[in-house]
C-alpha atoms as a PDB file:
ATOM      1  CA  UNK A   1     -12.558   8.635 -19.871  1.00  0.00           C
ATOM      2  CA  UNK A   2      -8.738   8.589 -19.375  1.00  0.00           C
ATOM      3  CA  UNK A   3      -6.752   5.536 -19.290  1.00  0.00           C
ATOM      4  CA  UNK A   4      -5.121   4.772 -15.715  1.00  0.00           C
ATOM      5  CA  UNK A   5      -1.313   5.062 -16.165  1.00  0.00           C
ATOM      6  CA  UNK A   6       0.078   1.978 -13.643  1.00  0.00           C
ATOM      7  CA  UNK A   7       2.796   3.714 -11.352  1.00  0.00           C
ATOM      8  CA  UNK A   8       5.051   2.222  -8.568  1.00  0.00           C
ATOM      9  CA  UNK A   9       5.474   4.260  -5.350  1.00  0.00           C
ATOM     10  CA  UNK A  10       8.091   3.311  -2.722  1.00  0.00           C
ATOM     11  CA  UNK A  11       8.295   4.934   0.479  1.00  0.00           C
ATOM     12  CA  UNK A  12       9.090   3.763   3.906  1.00  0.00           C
ATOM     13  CA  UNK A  13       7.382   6.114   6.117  1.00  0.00           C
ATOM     14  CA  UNK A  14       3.433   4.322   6.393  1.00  0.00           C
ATOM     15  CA  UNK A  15       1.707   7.598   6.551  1.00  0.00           C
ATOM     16  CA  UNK A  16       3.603   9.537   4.015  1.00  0.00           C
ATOM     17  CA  UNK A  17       3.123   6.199   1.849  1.00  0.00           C
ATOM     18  CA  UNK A  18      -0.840   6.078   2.256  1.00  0.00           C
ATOM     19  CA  UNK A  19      -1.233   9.598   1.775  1.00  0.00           C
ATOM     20  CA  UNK A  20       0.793  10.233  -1.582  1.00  0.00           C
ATOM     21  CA  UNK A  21      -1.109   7.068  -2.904  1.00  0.00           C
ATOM     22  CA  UNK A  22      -4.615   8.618  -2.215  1.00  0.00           C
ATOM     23  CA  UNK A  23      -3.640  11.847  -3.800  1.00  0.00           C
ATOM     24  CA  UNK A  24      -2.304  10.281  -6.902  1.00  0.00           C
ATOM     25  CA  UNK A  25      -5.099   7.850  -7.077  1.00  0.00           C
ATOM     26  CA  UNK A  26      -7.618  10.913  -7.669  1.00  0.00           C
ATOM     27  CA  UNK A  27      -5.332  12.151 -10.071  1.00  0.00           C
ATOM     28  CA  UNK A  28      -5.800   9.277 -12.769  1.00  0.00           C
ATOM     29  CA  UNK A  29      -2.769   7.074 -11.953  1.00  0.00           C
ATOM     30  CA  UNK A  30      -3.089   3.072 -10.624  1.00  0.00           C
ATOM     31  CA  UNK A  31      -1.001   2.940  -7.757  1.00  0.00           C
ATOM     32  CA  UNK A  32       1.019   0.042  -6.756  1.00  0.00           C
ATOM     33  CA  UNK A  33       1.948   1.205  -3.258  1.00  0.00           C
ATOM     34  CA  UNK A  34       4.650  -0.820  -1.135  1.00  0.00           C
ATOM     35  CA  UNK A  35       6.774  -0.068   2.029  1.00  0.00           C
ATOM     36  CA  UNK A  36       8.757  -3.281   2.485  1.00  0.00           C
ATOM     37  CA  UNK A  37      11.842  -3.252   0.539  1.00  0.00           C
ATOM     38  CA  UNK A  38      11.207  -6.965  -0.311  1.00  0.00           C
ATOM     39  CA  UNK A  39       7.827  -5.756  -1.875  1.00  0.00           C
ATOM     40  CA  UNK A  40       9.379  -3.430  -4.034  1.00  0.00           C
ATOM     41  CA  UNK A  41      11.671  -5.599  -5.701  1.00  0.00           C
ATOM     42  CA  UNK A  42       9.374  -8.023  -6.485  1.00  0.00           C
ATOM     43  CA  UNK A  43       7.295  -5.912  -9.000  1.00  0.00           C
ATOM     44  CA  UNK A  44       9.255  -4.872 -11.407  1.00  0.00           C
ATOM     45  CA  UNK A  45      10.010  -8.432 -11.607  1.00  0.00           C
ATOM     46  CA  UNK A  46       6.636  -9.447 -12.177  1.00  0.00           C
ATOM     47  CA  UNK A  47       6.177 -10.152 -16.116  1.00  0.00           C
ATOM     48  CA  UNK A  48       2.404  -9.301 -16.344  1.00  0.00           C
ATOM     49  CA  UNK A  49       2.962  -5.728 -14.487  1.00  0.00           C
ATOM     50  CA  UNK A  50       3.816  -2.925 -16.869  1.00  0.00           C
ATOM     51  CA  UNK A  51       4.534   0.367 -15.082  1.00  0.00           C
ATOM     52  CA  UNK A  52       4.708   3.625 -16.722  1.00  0.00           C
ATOM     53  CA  UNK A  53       6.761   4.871 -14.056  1.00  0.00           C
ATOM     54  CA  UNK A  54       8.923   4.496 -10.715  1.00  0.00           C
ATOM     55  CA  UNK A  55       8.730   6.814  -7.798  1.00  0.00           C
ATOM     56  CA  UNK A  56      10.535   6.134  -5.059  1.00  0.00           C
ATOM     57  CA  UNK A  57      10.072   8.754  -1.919  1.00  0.00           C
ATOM     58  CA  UNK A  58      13.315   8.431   0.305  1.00  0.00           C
ATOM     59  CA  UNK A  59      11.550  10.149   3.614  1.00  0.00           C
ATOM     60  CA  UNK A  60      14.556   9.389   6.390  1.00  0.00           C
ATOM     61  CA  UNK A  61      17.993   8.327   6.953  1.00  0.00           C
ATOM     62  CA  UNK A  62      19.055   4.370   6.235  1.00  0.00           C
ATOM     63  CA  UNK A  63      16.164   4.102   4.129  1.00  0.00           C
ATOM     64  CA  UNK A  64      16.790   1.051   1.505  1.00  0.00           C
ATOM     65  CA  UNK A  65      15.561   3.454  -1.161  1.00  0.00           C
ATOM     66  CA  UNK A  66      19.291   3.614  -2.669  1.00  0.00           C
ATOM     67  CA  UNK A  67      19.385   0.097  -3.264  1.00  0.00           C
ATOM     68  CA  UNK A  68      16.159  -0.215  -4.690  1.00  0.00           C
ATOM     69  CA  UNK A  69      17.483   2.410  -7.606  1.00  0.00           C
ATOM     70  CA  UNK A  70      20.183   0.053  -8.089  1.00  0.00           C
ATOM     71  CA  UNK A  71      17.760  -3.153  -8.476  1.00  0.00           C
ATOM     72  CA  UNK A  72      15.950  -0.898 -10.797  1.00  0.00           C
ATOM     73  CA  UNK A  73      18.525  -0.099 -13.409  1.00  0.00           C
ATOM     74  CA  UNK A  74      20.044  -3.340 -13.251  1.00  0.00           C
ATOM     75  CA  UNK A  75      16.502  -4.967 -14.485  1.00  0.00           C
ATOM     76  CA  UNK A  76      15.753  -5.319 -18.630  1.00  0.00           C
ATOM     77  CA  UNK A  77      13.146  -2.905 -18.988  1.00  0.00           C
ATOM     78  CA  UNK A  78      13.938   0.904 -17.968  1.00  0.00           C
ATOM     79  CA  UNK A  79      11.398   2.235 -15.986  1.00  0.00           C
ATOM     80  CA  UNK A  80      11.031   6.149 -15.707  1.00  0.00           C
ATOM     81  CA  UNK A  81      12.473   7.063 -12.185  1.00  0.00           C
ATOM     82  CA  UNK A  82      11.172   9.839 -10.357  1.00  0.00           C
ATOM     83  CA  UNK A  83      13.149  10.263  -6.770  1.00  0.00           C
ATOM     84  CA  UNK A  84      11.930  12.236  -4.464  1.00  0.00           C
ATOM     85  CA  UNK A  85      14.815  12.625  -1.625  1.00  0.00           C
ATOM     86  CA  UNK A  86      12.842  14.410   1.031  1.00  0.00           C
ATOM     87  CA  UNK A  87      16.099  13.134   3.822  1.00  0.00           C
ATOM     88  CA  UNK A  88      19.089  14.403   1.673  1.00  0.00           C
ATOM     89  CA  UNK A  89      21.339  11.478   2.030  1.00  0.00           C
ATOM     90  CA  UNK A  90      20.898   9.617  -0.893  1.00  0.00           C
ATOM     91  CA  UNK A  91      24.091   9.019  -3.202  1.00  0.00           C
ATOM     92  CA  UNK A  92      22.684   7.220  -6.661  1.00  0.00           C
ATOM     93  CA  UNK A  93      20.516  10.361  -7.448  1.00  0.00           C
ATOM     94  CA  UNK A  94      22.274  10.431 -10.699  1.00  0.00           C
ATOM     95  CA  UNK A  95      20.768   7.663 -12.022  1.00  0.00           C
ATOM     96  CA  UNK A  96      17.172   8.782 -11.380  1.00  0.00           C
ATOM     97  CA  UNK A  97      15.284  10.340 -14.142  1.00  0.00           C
ATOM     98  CA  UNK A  98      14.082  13.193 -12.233  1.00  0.00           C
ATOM     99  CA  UNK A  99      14.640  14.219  -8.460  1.00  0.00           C
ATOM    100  CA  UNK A 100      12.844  16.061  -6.190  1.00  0.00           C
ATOM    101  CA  UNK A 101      15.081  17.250  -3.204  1.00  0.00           C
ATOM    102  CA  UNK A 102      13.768  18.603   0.539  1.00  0.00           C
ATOM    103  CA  UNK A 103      11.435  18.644   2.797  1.00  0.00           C
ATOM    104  CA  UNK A 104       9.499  22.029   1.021  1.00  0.00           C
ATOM    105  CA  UNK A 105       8.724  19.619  -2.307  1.00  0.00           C
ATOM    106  CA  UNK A 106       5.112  20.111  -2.898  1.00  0.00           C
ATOM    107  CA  UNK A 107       2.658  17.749  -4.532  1.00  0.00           C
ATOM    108  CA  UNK A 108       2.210  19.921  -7.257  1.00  0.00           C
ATOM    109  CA  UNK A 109       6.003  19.658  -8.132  1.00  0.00           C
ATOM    110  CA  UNK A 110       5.569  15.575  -7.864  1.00  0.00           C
ATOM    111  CA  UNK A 111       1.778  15.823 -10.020  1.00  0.00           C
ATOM    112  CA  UNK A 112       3.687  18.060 -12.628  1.00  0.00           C
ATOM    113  CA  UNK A 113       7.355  14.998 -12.770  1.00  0.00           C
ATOM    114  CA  UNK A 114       4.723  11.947 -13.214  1.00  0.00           C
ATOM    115  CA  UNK A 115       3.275  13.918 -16.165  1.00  0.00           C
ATOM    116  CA  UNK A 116       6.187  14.675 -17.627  1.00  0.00           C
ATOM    117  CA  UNK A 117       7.798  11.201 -17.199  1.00  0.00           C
ATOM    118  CA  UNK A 118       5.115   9.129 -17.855  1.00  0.00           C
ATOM    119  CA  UNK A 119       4.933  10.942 -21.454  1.00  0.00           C
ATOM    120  CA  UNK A 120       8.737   9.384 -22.072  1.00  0.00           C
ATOM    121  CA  UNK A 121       8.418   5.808 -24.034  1.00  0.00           C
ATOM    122  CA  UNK A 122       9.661   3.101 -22.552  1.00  0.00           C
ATOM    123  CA  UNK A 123      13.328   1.574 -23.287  1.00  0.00           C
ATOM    124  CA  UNK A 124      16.532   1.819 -23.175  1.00  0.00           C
ATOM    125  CA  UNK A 125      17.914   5.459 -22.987  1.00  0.00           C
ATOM    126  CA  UNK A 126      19.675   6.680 -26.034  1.00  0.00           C
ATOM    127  CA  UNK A 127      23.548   7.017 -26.021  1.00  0.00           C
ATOM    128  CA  UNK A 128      24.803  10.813 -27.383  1.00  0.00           C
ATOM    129  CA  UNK A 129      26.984  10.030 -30.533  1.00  0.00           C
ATOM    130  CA  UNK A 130      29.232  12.682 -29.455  1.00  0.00           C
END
């Protein structure tokens, strides 16, 4: 039997929310699912909560999801960030690990970004020497 890998999902939208968590609960992963942007910033806080990864689905316009990538960074411990920008507005996508852009992203495209980030060790990122 597989070990659970703990995961943070963000998103706004209620039924886009309970229906990504469902999915990616059959698929293995421990999902910490929160729509409040007050809820989200708590967790990473939390010192007995280790996450293998962040994703953060920004479904509509004015969504707090931005600022919540901010919070992220700015905390000690890097957290593999998978965005998935399903509205198209969202400026700090550079920061993410991995985004997912549109409306057409599948779950098979956000199944096969978990697997790949949650592989990645936790940590700082490395700076190029160059």
């Amino acid at each position: 039997m597989r070990v659970r890998k703990h995961i943070l999902l963000y998103c706004a939208d209620l039924e886009l929310l309970s229906a990504m968590a469902f999915v990616l609960r059959l698929r293995n992963y421990d999902v910490a699912a929160v729509h409040a942007i007050q809820d989200a910033m708590d967790f990473p806080a939390g010192r007995d909560t280790t996450f293998r990864c962040c994703v953060l689905m920004h479904a509509r316009q004015a969504d707090p999801a931005g600022r919540l990538v901010h919070l992220l960074l700015a905390g000690n411990a890097h957290l593999p960030l998978l965005l998935v920008d399903r509205a198209g507005d969202l400026a700090p996508v550079r920061y993410a690990d991995m985004v997912l852009y549109g409306r057409n992203t599948t779950m098979a495209h956000i199944l096969s970004a978990l697997r790949l980030l949650c592989r990645q060790k936790r940590g700082p990122k490395p700076r190029n020497a160059a």
